[in-house]
Protein backbone atom coordinates (compact mmCIF):
# COMPACT_ATOMS: atom_id res chain seq x y z
CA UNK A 1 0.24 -7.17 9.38
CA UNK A 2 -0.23 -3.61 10.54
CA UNK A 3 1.85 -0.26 9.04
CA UNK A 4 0.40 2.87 9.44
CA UNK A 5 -2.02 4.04 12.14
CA UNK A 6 -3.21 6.89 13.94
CA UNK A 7 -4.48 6.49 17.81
CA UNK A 8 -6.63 9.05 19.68
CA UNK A 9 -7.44 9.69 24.01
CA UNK A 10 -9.58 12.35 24.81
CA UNK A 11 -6.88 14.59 26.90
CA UNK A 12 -6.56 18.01 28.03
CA UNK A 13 -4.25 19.63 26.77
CA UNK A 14 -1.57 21.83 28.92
CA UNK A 15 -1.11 25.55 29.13
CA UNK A 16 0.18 27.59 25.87
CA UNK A 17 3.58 27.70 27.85
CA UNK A 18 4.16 24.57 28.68
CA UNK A 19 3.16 23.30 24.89
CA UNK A 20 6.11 25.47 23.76
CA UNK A 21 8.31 23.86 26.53
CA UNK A 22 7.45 20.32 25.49
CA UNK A 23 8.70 20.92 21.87
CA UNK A 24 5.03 21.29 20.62
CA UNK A 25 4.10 24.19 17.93
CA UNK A 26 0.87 25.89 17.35
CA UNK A 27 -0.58 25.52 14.29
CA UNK A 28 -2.43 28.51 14.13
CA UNK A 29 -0.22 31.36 13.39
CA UNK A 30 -2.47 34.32 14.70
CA UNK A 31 0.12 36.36 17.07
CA UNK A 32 -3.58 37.62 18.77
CA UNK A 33 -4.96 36.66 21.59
CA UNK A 34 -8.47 36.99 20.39
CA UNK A 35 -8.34 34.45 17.65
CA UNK A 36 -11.18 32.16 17.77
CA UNK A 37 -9.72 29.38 16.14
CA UNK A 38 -10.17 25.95 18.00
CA UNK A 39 -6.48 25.15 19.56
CA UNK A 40 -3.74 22.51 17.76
CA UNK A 41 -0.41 21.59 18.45
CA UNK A 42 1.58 19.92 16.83
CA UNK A 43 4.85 17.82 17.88
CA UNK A 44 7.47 16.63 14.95
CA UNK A 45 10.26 15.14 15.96
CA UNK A 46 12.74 14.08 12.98
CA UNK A 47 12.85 10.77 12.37
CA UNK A 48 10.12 9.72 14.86
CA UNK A 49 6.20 9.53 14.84
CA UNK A 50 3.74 12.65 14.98
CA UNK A 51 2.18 14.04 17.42
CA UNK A 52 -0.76 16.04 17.25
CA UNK A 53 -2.89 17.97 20.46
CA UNK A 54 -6.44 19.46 19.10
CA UNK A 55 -9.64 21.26 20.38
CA UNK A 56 -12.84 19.98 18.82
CA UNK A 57 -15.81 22.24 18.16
CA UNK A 58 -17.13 21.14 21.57
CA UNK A 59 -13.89 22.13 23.11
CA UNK A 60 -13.05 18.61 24.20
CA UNK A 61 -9.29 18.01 23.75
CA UNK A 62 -7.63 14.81 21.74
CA UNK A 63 -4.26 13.77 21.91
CA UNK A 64 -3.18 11.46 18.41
CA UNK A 65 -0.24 9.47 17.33
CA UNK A 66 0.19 9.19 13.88
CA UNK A 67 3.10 6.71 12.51
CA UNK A 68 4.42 3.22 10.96
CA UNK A 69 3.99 0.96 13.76
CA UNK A 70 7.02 -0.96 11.81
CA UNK A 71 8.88 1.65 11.65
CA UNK A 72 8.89 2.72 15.05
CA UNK A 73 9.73 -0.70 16.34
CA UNK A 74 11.98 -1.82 13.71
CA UNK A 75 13.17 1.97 12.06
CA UNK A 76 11.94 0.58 8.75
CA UNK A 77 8.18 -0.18 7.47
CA UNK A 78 9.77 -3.17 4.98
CA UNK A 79 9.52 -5.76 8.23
CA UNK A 80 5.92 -6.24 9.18
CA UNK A 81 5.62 -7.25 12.86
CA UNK A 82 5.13 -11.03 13.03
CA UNK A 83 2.82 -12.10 15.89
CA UNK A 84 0.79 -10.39 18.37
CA UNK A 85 3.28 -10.36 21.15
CA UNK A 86 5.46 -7.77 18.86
CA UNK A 87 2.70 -5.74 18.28
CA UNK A 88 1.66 -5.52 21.77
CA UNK A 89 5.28 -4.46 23.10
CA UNK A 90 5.27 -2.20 20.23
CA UNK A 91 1.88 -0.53 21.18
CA UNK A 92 3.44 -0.54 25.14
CA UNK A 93 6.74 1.43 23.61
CA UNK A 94 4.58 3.55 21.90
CA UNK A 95 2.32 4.47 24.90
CA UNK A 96 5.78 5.54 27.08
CA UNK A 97 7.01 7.52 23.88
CA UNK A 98 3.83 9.69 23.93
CA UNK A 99 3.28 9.74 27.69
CA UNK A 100 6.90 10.95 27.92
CA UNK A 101 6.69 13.46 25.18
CA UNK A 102 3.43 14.73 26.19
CA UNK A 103 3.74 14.49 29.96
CA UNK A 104 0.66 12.79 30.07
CA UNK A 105 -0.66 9.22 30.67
CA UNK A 106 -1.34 7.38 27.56
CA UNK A 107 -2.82 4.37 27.32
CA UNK A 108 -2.55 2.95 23.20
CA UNK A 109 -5.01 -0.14 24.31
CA UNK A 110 -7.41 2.11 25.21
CA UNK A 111 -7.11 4.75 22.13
CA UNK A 112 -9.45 5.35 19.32
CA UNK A 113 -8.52 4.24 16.12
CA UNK A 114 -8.88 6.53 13.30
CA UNK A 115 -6.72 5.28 10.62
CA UNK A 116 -5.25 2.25 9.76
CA UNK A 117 -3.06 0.20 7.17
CA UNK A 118 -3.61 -3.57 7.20
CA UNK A 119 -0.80 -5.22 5.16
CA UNK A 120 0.16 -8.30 3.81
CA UNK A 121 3.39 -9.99 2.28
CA UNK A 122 4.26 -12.14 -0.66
CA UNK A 123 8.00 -12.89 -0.71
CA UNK A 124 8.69 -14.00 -4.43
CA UNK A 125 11.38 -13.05 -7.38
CA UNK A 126 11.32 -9.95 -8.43
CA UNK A 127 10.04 -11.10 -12.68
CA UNK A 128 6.98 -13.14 -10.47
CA UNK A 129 6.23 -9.48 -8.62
CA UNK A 130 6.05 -8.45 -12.03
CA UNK A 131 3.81 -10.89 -13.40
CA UNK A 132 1.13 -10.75 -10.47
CA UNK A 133 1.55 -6.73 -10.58
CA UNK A 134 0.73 -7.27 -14.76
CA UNK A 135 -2.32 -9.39 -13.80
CA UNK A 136 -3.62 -7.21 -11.11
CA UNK A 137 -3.61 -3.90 -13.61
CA UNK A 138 -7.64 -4.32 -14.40
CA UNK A 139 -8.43 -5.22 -11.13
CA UNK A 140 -11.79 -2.77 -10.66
CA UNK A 141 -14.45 -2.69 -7.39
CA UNK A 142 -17.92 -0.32 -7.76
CA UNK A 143 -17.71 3.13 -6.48
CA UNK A 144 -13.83 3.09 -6.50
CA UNK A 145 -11.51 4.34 -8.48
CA UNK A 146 -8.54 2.61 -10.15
CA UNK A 147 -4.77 3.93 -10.62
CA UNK A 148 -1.96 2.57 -12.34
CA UNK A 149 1.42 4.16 -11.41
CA UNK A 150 4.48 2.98 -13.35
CA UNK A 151 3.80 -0.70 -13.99
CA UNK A 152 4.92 -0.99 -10.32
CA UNK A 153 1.48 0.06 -8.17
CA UNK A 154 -2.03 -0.79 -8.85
CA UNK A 155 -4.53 1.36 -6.21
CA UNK A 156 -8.23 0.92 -5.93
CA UNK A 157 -9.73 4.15 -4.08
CA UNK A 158 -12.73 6.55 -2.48
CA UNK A 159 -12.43 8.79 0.20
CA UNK A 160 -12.70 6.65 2.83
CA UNK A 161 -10.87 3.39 1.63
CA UNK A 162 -7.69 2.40 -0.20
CA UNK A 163 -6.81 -1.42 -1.61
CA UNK A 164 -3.26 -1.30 -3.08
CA UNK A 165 -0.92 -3.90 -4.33
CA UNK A 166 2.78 -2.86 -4.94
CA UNK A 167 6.13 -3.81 -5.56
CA UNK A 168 8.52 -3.16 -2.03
CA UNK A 169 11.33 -3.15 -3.54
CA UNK A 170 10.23 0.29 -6.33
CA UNK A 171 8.65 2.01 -3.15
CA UNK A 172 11.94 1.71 -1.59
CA UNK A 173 13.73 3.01 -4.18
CA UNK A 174 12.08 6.03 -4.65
CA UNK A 175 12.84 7.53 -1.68
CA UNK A 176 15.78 9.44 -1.19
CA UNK A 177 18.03 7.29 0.97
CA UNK A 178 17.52 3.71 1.98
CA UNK A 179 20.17 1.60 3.24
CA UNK A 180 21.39 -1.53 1.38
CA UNK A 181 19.56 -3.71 4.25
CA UNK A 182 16.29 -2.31 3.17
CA UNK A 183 17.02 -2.40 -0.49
CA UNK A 184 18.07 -6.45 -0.09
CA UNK A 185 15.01 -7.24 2.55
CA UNK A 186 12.31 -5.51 0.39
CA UNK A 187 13.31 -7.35 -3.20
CA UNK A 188 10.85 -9.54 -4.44
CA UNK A 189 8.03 -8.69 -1.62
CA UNK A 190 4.60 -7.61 -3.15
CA UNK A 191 2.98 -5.80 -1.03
CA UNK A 192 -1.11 -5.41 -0.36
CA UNK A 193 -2.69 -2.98 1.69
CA UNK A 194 -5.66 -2.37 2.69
CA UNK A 195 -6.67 1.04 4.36
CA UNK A 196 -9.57 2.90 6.50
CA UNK A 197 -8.29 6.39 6.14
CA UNK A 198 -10.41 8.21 8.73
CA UNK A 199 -13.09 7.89 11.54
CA UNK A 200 -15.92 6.76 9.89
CA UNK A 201 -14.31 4.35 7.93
CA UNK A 202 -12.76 2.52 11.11
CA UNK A 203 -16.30 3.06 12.29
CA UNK A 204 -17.81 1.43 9.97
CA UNK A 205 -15.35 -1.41 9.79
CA UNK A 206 -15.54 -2.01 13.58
CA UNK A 207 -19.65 -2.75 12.88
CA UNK A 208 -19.01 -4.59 9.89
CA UNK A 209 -16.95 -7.25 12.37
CA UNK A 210 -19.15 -6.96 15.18
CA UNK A 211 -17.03 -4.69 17.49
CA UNK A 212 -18.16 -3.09 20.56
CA UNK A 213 -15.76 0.02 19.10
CA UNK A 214 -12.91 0.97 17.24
CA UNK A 215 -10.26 0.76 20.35
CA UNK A 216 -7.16 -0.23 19.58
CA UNK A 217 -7.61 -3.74 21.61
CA UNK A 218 -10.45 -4.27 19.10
CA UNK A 219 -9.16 -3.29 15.90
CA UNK A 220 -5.06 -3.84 15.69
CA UNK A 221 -4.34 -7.30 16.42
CA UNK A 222 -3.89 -10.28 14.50
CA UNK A 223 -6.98 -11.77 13.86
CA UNK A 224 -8.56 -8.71 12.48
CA UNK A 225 -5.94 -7.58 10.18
CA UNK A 226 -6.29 -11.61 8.68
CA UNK A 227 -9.90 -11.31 8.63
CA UNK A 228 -9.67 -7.59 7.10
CA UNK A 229 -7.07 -9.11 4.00
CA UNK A 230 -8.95 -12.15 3.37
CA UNK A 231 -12.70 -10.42 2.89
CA UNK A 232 -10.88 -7.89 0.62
CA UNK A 233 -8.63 -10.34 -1.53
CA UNK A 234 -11.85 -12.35 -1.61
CA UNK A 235 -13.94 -9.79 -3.12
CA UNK A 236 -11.57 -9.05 -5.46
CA UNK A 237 -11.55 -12.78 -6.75
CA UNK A 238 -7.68 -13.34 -5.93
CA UNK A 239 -8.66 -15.83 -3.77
CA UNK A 240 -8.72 -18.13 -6.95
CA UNK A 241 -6.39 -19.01 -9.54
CA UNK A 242 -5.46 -15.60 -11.33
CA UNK A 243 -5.83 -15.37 -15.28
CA UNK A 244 -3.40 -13.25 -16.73
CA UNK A 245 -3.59 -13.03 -20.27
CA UNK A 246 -1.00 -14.53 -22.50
CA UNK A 247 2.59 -16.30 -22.48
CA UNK A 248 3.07 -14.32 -25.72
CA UNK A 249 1.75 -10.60 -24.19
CA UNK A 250 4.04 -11.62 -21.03
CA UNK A 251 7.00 -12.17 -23.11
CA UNK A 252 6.68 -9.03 -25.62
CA UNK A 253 6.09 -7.05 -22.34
CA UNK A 254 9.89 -8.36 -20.80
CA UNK A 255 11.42 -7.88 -24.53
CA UNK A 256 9.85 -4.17 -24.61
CA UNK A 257 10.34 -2.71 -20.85
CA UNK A 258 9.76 0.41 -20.26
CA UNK A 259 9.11 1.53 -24.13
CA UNK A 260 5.40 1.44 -24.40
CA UNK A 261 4.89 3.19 -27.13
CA UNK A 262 7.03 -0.03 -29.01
CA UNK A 263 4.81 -2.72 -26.72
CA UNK A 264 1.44 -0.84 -27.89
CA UNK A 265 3.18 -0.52 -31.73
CA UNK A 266 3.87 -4.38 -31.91
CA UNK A 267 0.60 -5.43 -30.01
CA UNK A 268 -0.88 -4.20 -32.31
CA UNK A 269 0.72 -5.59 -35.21
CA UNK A 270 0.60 -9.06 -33.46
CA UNK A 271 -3.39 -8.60 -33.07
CA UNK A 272 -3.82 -7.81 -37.31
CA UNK A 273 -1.63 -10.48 -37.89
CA UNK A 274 -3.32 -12.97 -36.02
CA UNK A 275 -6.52 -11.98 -37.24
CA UNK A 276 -5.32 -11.99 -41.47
CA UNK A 277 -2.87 -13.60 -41.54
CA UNK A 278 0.71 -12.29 -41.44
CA UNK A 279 1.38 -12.25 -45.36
CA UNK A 280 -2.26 -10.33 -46.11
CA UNK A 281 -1.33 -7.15 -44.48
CA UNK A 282 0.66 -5.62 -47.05
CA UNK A 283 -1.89 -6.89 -49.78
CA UNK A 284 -5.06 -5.17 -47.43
CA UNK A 285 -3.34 -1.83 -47.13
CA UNK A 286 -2.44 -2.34 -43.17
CA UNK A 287 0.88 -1.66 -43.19
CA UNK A 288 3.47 -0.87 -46.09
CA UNK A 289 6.04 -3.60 -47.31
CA UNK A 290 9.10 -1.64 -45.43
CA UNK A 291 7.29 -1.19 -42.29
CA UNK A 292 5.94 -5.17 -42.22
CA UNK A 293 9.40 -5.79 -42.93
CA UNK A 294 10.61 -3.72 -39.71
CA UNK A 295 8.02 -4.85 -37.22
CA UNK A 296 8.42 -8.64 -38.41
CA UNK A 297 12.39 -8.50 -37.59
CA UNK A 298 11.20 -6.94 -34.02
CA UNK A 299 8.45 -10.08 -33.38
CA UNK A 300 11.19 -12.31 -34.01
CA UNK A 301 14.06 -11.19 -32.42
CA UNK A 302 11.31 -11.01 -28.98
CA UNK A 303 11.25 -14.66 -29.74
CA UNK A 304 7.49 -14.35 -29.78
CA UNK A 305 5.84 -14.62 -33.35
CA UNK A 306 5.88 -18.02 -33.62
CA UNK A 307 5.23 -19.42 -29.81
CA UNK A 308 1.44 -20.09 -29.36
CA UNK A 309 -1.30 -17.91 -27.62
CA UNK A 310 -2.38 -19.66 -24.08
CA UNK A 311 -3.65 -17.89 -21.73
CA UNK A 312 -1.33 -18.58 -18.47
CA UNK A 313 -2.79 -18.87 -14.51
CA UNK A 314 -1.41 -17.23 -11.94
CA UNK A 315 -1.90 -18.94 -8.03
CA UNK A 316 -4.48 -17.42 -6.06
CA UNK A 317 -3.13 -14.82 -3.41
CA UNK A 318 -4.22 -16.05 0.04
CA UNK A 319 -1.95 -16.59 3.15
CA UNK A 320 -1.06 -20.46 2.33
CA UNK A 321 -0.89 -19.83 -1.55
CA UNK A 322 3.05 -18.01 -1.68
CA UNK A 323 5.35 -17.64 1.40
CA UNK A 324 4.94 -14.46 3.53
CA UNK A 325 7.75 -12.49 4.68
CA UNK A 326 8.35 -12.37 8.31
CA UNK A 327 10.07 -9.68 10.76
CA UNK A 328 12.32 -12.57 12.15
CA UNK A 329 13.68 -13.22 8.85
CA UNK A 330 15.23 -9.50 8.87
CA UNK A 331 16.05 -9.23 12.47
């Protein structure tokens, strides 16, 4: 129920030398010796999590992990860990990956967290992804702003919070190269996330649930990734019974895929029609006798002019409401 994170420990950092001999490289690229520019180093191993080694104003020095916690303990973020006891050897592997890379002791239980990704699952067919990802599209929250990206990703957004809902299996596919595992394990999951993308935010959340602080024993388990997806679906409303428009809409939407410009053309036409009556549009100057002709023979090869308006009910999104996809199930 967690994906991405990034962890922090106050520790000093070694000698310019012996950065260079652990693999790290300085992000600063003054060649002087007087540059006054706080210290960072940076550590990028392919295929593995970031590291990153930084002097604050106040010259203390803080050593941060940033990565999928899936993907480091299963190589790919599709398999969400299942129970606590993975995340906890997860967070142990991770503390011996940094303390070896590093050379340092770090201790993940007792880091800072400064970002994090709370996730949840919906395993379902890949047409119902489509329907709740339809439903979803006007989903809206105050002081946050809403984007649509390709019918497959519907993102709710400030600076210091994210809510997103997307289709797995599109994600997947955009990126460059996925194995067929991937491809198979990620079809027909929906995806919601829900993420604190800095310091204050995790801050913030940490009061909100009565926290001492925003250490990783407090923050990344269970419990508070449940809590954090329920108060969010919640105040969105999908914790009831989700309206989502019409079996007729749904149904012109399959027949047109991805041509919008013919959904919006014979929407529209559907709308006047329903409003005067299919064999007054001609007579009120609407449309012209060839081009009623055209869009009728569309309407009814769709299989949609004559099937009846009701508006259809989608069920609520909640942890009982659809089967959740598990880690074990891939393993």
């Amino acid at each position: 129920m967690i994906d991405s994170v990034c962890l922090t420990l106050p520790i000093r950092m070694h000698s310019p030398r012996e950065m260079i001999s652990l693999g790290f490289a300085s992000a600063c690229k003054h060649p002087s010796l007087s540059c006054r520019h706080p210290a960072r180093w940076t550590f990028h191993p392919q295929s593995k999590p970031h590291l990153t080694w930084s002097e604050a104003p106040d010259r203390s020095h803080w050593l941060s992990f940033t990565g999928s916690l899936p993907r480091f303990f299963f190589g790919s973020n599709v398999y969400l860990m299942a129970t606590n006891d993975e995340l906890q050897t997860c967070l142990a592997e991770i503390s011996q990956y940094v303390s070896d890379a590093a050379q340092v002791v770090f201790d993940c239980l007792q880091a800072n967290v400064t970002r994090v990704h709370y996730c949840q699952d919906w395993r379902l067919s890949s047409d119902w992804v489509a329907n709740y990802l339809w439903a979803l599209r006007d989903l809206s929250l105050p002081r946050m702003k809403r984007t649509l990206i390709d019918n497959s990703t519907i993102q709710l957004s400030n600076a210091a919070q994210t809510i997103c809902f997307y289709n797995k299996l599109e994600e997947r596919l955009a990126r460059k190269s996925v194995s067929p595992p991937e491809l198979e394990a990620a079809n027909g999951i929906l995806r919601f996330e829900t993420r604190f993308n800095d310091n204050r935010a995790c801050q913030r959340h940490a009061r909100r649930l009565g926290l001492a602080n925003r250490k990783v024993e407090n923050l990344l388990n269970d419990l508070v990734a449940k809590q954090t997806l329920s108060f969010t679906l919640k105040r969105l409303g999908l914790d009831k019974p989700i309206r989502t428009g019409s079996e007729r809409m749904e149904a012109l939407k399959n027949y047109c895929g991805e041509d919008r410009a013919k959904l919006f053309r014979l929407t529209g036409f559907l709308v006047w029609a329903d409003k005067y009556g299919p064999e007054n549009l001609v007579r009120l100057g609407l449309c012209s006798y060839s081009d009623f002709r055209r869009k009728l023979k569309e309407l009814q090869a769709s299989g949609v002019f004559h099937v009846s308006d009701e508006p259809r009910s989608l069920a609520p999104l909640t942890f009982e409401s659809v089967r959740t996809s598990r880690s074990s199930e891939a393993a």
